[in-house]
Protein backbone atom coordinates (compact mmCIF):
# COMPACT_ATOMS: atom_id res chain seq x y z
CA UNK A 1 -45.43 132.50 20.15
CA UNK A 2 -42.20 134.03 20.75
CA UNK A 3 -39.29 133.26 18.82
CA UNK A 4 -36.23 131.66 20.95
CA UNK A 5 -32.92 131.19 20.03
CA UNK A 6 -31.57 127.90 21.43
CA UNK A 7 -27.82 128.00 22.95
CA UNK A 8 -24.91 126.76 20.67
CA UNK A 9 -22.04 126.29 22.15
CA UNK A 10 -23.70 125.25 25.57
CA UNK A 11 -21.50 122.02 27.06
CA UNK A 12 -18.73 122.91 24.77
CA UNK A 13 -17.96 126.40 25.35
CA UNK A 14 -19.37 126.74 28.36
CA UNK A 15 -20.80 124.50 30.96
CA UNK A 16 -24.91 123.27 30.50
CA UNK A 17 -25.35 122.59 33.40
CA UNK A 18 -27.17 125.78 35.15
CA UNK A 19 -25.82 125.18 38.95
CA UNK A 20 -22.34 124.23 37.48
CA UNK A 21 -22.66 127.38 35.37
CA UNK A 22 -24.00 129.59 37.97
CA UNK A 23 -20.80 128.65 40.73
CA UNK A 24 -18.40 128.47 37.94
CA UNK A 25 -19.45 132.84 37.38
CA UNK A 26 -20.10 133.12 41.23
CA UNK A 27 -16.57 131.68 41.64
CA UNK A 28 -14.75 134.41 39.29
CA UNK A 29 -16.47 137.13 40.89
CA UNK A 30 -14.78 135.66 44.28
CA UNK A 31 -11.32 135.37 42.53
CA UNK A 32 -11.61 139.11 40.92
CA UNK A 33 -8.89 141.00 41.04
CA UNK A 34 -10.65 144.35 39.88
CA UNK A 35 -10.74 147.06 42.68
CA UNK A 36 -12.30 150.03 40.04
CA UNK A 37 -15.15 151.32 41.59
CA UNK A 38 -15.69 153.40 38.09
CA UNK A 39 -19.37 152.48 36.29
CA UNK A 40 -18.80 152.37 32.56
CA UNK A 41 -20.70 151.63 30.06
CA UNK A 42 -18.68 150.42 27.44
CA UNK A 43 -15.86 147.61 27.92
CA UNK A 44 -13.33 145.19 26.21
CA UNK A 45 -13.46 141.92 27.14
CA UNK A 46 -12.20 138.03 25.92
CA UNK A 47 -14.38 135.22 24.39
CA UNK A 48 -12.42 132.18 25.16
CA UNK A 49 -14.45 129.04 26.61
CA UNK A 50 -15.20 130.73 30.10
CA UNK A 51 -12.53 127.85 32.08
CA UNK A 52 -10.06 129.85 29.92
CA UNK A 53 -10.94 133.69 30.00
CA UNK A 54 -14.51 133.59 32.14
CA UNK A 55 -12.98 135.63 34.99
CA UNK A 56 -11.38 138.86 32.86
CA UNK A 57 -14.91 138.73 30.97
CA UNK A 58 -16.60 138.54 34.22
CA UNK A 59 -14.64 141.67 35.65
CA UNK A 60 -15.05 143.48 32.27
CA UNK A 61 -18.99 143.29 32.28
CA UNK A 62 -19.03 143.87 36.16
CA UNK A 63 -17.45 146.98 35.46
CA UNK A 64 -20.47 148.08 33.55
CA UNK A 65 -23.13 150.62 35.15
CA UNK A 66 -25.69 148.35 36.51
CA UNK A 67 -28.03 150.88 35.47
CA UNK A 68 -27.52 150.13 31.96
CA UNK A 69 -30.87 148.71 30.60
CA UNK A 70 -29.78 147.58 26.92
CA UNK A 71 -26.09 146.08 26.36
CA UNK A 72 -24.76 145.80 22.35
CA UNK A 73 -22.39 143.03 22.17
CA UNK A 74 -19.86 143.84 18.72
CA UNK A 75 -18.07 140.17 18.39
CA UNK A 76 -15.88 138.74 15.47
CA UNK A 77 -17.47 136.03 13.17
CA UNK A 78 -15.57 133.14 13.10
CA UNK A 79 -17.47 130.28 11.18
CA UNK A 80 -19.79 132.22 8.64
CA UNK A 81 -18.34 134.73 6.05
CA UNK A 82 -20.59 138.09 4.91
CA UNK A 83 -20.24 141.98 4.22
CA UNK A 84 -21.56 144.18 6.50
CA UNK A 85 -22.76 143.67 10.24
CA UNK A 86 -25.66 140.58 11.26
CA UNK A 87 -27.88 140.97 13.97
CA UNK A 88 -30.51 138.22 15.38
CA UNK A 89 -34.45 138.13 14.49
CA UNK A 90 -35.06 135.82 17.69
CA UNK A 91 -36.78 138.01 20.40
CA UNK A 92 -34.75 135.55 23.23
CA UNK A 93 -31.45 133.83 23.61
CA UNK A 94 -31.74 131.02 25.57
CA UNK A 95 -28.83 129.84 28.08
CA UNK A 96 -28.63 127.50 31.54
CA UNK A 97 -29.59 130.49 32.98
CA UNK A 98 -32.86 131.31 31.41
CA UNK A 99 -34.15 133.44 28.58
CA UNK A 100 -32.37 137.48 27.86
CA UNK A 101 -34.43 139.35 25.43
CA UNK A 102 -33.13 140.72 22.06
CA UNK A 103 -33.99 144.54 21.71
CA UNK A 104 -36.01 143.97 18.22
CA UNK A 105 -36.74 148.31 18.15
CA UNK A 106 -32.84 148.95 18.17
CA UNK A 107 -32.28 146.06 15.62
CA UNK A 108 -34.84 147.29 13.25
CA UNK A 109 -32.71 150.92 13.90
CA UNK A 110 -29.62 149.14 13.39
CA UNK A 111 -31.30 147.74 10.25
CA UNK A 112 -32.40 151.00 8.69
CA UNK A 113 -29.53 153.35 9.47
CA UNK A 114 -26.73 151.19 9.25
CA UNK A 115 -27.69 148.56 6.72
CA UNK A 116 -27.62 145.79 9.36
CA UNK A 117 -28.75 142.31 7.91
CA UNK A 118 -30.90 139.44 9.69
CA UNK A 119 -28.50 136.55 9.32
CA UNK A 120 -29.30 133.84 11.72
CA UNK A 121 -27.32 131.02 10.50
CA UNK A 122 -24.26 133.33 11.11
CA UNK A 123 -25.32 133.02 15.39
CA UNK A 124 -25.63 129.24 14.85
CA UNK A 125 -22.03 128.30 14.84
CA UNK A 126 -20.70 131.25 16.79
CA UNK A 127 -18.61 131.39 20.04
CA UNK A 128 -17.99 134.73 20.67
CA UNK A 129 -21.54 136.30 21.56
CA UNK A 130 -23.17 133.86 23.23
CA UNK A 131 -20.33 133.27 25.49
CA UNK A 132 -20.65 136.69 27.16
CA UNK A 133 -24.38 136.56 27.46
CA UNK A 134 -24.27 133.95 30.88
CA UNK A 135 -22.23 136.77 32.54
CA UNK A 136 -25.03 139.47 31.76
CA UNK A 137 -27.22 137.47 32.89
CA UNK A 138 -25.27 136.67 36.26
CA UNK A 139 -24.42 140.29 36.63
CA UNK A 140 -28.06 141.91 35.12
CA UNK A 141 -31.41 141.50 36.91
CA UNK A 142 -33.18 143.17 34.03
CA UNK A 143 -31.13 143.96 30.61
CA UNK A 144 -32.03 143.46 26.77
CA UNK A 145 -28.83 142.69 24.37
CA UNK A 146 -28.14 143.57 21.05
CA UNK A 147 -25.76 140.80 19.83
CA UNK A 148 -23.91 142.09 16.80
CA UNK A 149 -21.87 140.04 15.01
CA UNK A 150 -19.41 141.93 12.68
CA UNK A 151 -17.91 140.85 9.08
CA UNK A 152 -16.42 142.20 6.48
CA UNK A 153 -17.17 145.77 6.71
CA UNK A 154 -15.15 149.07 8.57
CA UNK A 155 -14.26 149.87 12.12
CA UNK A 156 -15.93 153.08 11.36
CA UNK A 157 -19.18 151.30 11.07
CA UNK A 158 -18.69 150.00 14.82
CA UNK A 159 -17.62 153.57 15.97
CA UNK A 160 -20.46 154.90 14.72
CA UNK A 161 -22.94 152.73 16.30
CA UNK A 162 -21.59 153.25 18.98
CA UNK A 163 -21.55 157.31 18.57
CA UNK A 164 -25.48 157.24 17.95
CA UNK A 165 -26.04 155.19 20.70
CA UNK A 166 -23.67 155.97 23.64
CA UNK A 167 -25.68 159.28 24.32
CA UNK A 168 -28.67 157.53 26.45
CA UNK A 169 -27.30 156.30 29.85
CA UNK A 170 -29.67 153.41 29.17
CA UNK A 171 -27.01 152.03 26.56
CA UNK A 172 -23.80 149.81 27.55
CA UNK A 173 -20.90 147.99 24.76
CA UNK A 174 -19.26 145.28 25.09
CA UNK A 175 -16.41 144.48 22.83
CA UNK A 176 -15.75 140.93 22.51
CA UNK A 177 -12.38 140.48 21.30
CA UNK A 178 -9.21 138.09 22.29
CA UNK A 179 -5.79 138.81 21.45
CA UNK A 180 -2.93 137.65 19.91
CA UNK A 181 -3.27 133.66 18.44
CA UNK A 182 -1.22 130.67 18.84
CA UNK A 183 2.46 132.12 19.97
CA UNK A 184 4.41 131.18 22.60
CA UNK A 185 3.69 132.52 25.63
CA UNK A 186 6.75 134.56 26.03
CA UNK A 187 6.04 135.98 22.29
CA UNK A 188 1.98 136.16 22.89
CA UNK A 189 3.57 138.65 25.90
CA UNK A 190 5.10 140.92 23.47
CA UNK A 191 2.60 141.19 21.12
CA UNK A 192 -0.37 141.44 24.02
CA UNK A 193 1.91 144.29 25.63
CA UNK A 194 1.92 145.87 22.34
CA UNK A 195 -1.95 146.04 21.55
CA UNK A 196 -2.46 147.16 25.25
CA UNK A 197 -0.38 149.98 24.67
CA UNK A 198 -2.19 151.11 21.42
CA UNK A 199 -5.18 150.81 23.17
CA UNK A 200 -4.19 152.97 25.91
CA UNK A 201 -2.49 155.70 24.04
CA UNK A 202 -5.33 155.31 21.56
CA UNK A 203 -2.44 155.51 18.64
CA UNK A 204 -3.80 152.39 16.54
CA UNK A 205 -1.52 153.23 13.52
CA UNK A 206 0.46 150.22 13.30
CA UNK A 207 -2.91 148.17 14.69
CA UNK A 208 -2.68 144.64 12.67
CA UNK A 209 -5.76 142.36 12.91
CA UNK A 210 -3.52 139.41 13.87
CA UNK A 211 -3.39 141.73 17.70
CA UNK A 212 -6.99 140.57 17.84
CA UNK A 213 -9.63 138.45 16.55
CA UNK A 214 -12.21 141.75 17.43
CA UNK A 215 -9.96 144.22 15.88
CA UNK A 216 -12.85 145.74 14.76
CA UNK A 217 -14.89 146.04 17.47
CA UNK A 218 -12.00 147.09 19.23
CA UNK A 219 -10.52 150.02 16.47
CA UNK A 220 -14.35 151.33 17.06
CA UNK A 221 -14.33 151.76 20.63
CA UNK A 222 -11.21 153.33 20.75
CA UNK A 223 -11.50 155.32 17.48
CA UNK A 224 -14.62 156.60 19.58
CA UNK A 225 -12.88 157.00 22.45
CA UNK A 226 -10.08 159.02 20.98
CA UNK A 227 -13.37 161.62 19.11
CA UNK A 228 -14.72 162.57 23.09
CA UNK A 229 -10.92 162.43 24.70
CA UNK A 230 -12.05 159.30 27.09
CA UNK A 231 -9.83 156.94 28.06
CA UNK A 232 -9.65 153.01 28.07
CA UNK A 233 -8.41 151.53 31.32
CA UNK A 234 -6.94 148.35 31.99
CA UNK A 235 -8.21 145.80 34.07
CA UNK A 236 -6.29 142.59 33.86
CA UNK A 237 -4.38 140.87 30.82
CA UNK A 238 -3.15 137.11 31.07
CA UNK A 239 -3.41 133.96 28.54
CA UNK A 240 -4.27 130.93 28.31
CA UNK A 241 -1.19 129.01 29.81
CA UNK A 242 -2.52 130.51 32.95
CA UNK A 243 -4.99 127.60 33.09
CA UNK A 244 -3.43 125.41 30.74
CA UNK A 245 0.10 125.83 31.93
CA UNK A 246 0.78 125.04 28.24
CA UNK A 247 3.34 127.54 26.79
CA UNK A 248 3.98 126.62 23.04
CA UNK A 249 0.79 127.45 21.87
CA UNK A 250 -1.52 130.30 23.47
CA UNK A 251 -4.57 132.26 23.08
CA UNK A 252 -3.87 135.93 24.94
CA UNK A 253 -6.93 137.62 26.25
CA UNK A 254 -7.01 140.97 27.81
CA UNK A 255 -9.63 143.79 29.69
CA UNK A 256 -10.39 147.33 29.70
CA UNK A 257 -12.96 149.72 30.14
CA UNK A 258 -13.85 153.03 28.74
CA UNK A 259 -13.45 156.47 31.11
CA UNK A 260 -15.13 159.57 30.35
CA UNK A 261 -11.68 161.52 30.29
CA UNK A 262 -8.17 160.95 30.38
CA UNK A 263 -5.96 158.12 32.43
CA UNK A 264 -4.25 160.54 34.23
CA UNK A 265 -6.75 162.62 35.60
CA UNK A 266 -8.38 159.14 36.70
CA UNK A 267 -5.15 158.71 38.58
CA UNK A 268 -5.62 161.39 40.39
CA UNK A 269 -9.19 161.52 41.28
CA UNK A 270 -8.83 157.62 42.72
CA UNK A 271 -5.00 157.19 43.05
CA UNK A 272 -3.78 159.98 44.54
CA UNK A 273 -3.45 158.89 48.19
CA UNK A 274 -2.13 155.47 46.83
CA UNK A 275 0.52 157.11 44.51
CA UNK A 276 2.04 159.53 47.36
CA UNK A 277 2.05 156.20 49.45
CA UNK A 278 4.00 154.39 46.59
CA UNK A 279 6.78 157.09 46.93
CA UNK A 280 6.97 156.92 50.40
CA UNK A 281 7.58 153.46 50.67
CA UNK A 282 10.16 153.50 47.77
CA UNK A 283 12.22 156.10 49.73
CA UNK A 284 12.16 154.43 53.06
CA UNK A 285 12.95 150.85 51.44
CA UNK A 286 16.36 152.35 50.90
CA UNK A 287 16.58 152.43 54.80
CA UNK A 288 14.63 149.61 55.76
CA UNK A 289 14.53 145.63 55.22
CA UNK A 290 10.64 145.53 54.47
CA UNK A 291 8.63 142.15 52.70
CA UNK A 292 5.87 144.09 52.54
CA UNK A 293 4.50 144.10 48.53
CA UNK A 294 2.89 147.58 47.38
CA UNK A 295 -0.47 146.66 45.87
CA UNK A 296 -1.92 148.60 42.84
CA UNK A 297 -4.39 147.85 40.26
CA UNK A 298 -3.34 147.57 36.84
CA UNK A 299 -3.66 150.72 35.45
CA UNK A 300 0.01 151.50 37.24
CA UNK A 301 1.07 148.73 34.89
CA UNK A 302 0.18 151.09 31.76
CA UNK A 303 3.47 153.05 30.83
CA UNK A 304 3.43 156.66 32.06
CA UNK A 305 5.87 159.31 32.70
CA UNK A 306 6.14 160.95 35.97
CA UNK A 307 8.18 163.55 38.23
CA UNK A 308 8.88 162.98 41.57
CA UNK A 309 9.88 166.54 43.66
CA UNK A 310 10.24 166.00 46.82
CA UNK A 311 10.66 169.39 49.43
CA UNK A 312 11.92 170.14 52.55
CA UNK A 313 10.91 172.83 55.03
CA UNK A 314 9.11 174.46 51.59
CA UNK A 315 12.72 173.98 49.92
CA UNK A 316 13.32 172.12 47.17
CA UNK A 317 15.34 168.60 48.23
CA UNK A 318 14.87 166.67 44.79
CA UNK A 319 13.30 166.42 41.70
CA UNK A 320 14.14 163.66 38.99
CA UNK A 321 11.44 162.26 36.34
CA UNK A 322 11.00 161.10 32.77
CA UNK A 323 9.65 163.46 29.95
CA UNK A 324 8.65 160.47 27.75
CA UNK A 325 6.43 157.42 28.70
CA UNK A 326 8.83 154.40 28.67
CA UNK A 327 7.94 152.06 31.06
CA UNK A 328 5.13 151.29 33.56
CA UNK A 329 3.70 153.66 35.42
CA UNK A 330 4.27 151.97 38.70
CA UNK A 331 7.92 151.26 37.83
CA UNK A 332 8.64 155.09 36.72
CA UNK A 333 7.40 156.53 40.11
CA UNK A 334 9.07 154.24 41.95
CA UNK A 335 12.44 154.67 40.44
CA UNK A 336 11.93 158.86 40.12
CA UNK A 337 11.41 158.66 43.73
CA UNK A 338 14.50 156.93 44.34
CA UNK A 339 16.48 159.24 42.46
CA UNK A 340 14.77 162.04 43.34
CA UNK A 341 15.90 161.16 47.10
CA UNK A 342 19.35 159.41 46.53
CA UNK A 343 20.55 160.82 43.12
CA UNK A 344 19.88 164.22 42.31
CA UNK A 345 23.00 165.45 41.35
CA UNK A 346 22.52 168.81 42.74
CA UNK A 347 21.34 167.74 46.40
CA UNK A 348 23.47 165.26 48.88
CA UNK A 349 21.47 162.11 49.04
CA UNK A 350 18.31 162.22 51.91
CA UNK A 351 19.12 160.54 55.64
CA UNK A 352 17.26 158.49 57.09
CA UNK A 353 16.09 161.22 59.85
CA UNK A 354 15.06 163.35 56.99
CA UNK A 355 12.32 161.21 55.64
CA UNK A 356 9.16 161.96 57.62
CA UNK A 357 10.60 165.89 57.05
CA UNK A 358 9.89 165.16 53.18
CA UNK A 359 6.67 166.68 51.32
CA UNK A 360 6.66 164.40 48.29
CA UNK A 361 4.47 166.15 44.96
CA UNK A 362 3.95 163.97 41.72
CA UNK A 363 3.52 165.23 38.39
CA UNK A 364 1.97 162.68 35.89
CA UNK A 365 2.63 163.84 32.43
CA UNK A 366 0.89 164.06 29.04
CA UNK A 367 2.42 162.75 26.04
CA UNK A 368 4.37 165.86 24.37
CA UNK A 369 3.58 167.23 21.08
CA UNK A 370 5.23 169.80 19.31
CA UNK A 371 4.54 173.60 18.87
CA UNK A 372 5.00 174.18 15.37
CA UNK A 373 5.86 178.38 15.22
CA UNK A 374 7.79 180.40 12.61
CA UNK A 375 9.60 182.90 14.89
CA UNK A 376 10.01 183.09 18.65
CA UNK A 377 7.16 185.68 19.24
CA UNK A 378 4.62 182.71 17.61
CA UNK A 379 5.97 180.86 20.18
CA UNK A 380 5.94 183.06 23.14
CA UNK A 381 1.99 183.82 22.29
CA UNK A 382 1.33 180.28 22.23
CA UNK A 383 2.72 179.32 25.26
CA UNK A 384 0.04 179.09 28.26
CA UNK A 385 0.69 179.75 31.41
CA UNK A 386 -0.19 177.33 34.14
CA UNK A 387 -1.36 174.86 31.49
CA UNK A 388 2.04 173.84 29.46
CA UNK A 389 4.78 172.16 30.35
CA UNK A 390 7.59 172.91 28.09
CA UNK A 391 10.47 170.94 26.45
CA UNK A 392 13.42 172.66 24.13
CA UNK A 393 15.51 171.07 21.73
CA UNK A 394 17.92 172.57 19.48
CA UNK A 395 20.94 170.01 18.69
CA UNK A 396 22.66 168.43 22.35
CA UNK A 397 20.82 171.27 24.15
CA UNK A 398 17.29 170.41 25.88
CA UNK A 399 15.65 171.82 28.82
CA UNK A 400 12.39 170.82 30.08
CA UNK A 401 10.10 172.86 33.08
CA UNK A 402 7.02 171.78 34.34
CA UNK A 403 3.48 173.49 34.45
CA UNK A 404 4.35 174.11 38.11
CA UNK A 405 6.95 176.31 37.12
CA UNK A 406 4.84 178.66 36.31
CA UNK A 407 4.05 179.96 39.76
CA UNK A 408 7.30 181.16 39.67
CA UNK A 409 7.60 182.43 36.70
CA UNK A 410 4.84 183.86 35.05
CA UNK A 411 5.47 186.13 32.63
CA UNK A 412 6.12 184.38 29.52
CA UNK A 413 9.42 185.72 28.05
CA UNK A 414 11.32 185.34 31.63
CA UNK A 415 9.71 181.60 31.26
CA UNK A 416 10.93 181.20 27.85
CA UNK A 417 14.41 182.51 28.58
CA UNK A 418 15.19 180.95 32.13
CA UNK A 419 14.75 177.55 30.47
CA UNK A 420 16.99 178.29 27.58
CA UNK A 421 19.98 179.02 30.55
CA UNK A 422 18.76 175.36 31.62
CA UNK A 423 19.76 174.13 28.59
CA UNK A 424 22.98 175.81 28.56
CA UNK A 425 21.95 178.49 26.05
CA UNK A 426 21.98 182.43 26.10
CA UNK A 427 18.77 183.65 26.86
CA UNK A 428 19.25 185.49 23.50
CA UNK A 429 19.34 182.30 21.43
CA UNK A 430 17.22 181.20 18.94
CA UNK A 431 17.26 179.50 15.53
CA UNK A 432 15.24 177.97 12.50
CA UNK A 433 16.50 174.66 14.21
CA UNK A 434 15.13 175.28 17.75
CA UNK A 435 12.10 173.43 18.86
CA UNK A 436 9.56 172.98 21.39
CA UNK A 437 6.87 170.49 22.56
CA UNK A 438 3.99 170.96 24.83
CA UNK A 439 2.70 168.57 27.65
CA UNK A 440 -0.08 168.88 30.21
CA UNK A 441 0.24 167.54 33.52
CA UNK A 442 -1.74 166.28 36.25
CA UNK A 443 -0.48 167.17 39.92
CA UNK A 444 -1.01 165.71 43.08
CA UNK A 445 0.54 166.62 46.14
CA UNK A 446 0.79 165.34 49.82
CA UNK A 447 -0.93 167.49 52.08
């Protein structure tokens, strides 16, 4: 007789009812504001009572490759304490919706590699596993789950399930984590901003658990991340005063999912028409009263540094950008393509007659790092051509060139040297306090 695992939090956390349930899910895929066509298989996503976050954990686990055949679910316990991770001994999990089979093979792997324990009564009580499981079953016409429920133990424990496993396309994650606890909602903002931010950049060295209940689960997928260079992606972020309307006291909850590679070349291989478009329409606004709102999904809202150049019968006719990722995305091409057309100091501003003459090229930059050398020559033969972008520093001097500028100039030295007279230094110069930094850029152009 199989063993079944009855629901828990059923007519509390979620609705018991199976029709309510089912047009409560079919009604968040209706209000979805996810346009990412991208099939992951690994996601972040929040475990409030599904009234509260049910649509960002709906668009989280429709991201997911419906090919995906087995789906671990890494979620914070709340109510029972232990060392190590738990995992399930029923073969189903019951819901409204009908019965989802455990994967007992990868358990019993989970069990013998990574010193997993059975611990039922830990499932009893618990929230934040059995609240996703509706949505896989909405979303899934055949899937098994591995429900892992983590305790005290280390991230790296998550990241390397998560390495052994991610290797077989059959395999999805989801991370069930929410975010910051009981703030305001203007402070909840700040702190929710914050955590996106480490996710993005994948720099989790000031990560606090008080970001997120799943800060485990979620220091594992991005600790992973960071070991294959993928990328996590946002897909929406709000809290709970959005249903509530309740601002003293909120739960935030936020969305991503993983990429095989970095944000920015995403950007390019889906955005690129879009982004072009974006600088357009900034340009022109100067010239024209237009209502109309420029739609982008959130990824623009992650902070990135751009260039704008914009060229004129093959001449250059402006070219203004930021070196260092300081705001969004979307706000940092908009306003380089506003300067770039109205305040580059070395070109009169663009007429109105001149706009549909304009070839507009955007360079989306990586974040710099520096070149550690011990004389100029180390520097010059670690320089590479095509590939670097190149910021000097040495005191109030600092010139920076793209990886376009390389066309031009390709021979090293002459690179080297040309960008020093940028900076207002002899080509001659150098010192024990001169610096450099290296970043990578991604370039799309209108054709």
């Amino acid at each position: 007789m199989d063993k079944i695992k009855q629901p828990s939090v059923a007519g509390t956390f979620y609705t018991n009812n199976a029709t309510e349930l089912k047009k409560q899910i079919e009604s968040f895929k209706k209000e979805s504001r996810n346009s990412y066509e991208y099939p992951t298989r690994a996601v972040i996503v929040p475990h409030a009572g599904l009234i509260y976050s049910g649509r960002l954990a709906y668009e989280g686990i429709s991201q997911l490759d419906k090919n995906i055949k087995n789906i671990f679910i890494f979620a914070p316990a709340h109510r029972v304490g232990f060392d190590g991770v738990a995992l399930s001994s029923f073969e189903y999990w019951l819901t409204p919706l009908g019965q989802i089979e455990i994967n007992q093979t990868i358990n019993q792997e989970l069990k013998e590699k990574f010193a997993a324990q059975f611990i039922d009564q830990a499932f009893e009580p618990e929230h934040s596993i059995e609240i996703q499981v509706p949505i896989i079953q909405y979303v899934f016409e055949n899937v098994k789950i591995i429900p892992v429920l983590v305790g005290k133990t280390d991230y790296t424990t998550i990241k390397q399930i998560i390495e052994t496993y991610y290797p077989d396309p059959n395999n999805g994650f989801v991370i069930s984590s929410d975010l910051s606890h009981f703030l305001t909602d203007e402070k909840a903002k700040q702190l929710d901003i914050t955590t996106a931010q480490m996710i993005e950049s994948g720099n989790l060295n000031n990560f606090k658990f008080e970001q997120a209940c799943g800060a485990l689960g979620i220091a594992g997928l991005v600790t992973f991340a960071n070991s294959k260079n993928y990328s996590l992606i946002r897909i929406d972020m709000n809290n709970s005063s959005a249903v509530t309307e309740d601002k003293t006291n909120v739960v935030g909850y936020g969305c991503w999912f993983l990429y095989e590679g970095q944000t920015n070349e995403f950007l390019k291989k889906y955005y690129s028409k879009s982004i072009i478009d974006i600088c357009k329409y900034s340009i022109k606004a100067q010239f024209e009263k237009n209502d109309v709102q420029i739609k982008y999904p959130q990824v623009f809202n992650q902070i990135g540094a751009s260039f704008v150049t914009l060229e004129k019968n093959n001449n250059l006719r402006g070219c203004i950008g930021s070196i260092i990722a300081h705001r969004s995305l979307i706000l940092d091409i908009v306003m380089n393509a506003k300067n770039s057309a109205f305040n580059d100091p070395r070109f009169n501003p663009v007429q109105k007659e001149e706009v549909e003459q304009l070839k507009i090229a955007v360079s989306i930059l990586s974040e710099p790092k520096q070149i550690k050398f011990t004389d100029e020559n180390d520097l010059l033969n670690q320089l590479r051509p095509n590939i670097d972008g190149i910021i000097i520093k040495d005191g109030n001097y600092q010139a920076v060139y793209l990886p376009s500028v390389w066309e031009q100039l390709p021979d090293k030295k002459e690179f080297l040297n040309t960008l020093k007279i940028k900076a207002g230094l002899n080509p001659n110069y150098f010192s024990k306090t001169f610096e450099a930094y290296r970043f990578e850029t991604v370039y799309i152009k209108e054709t």
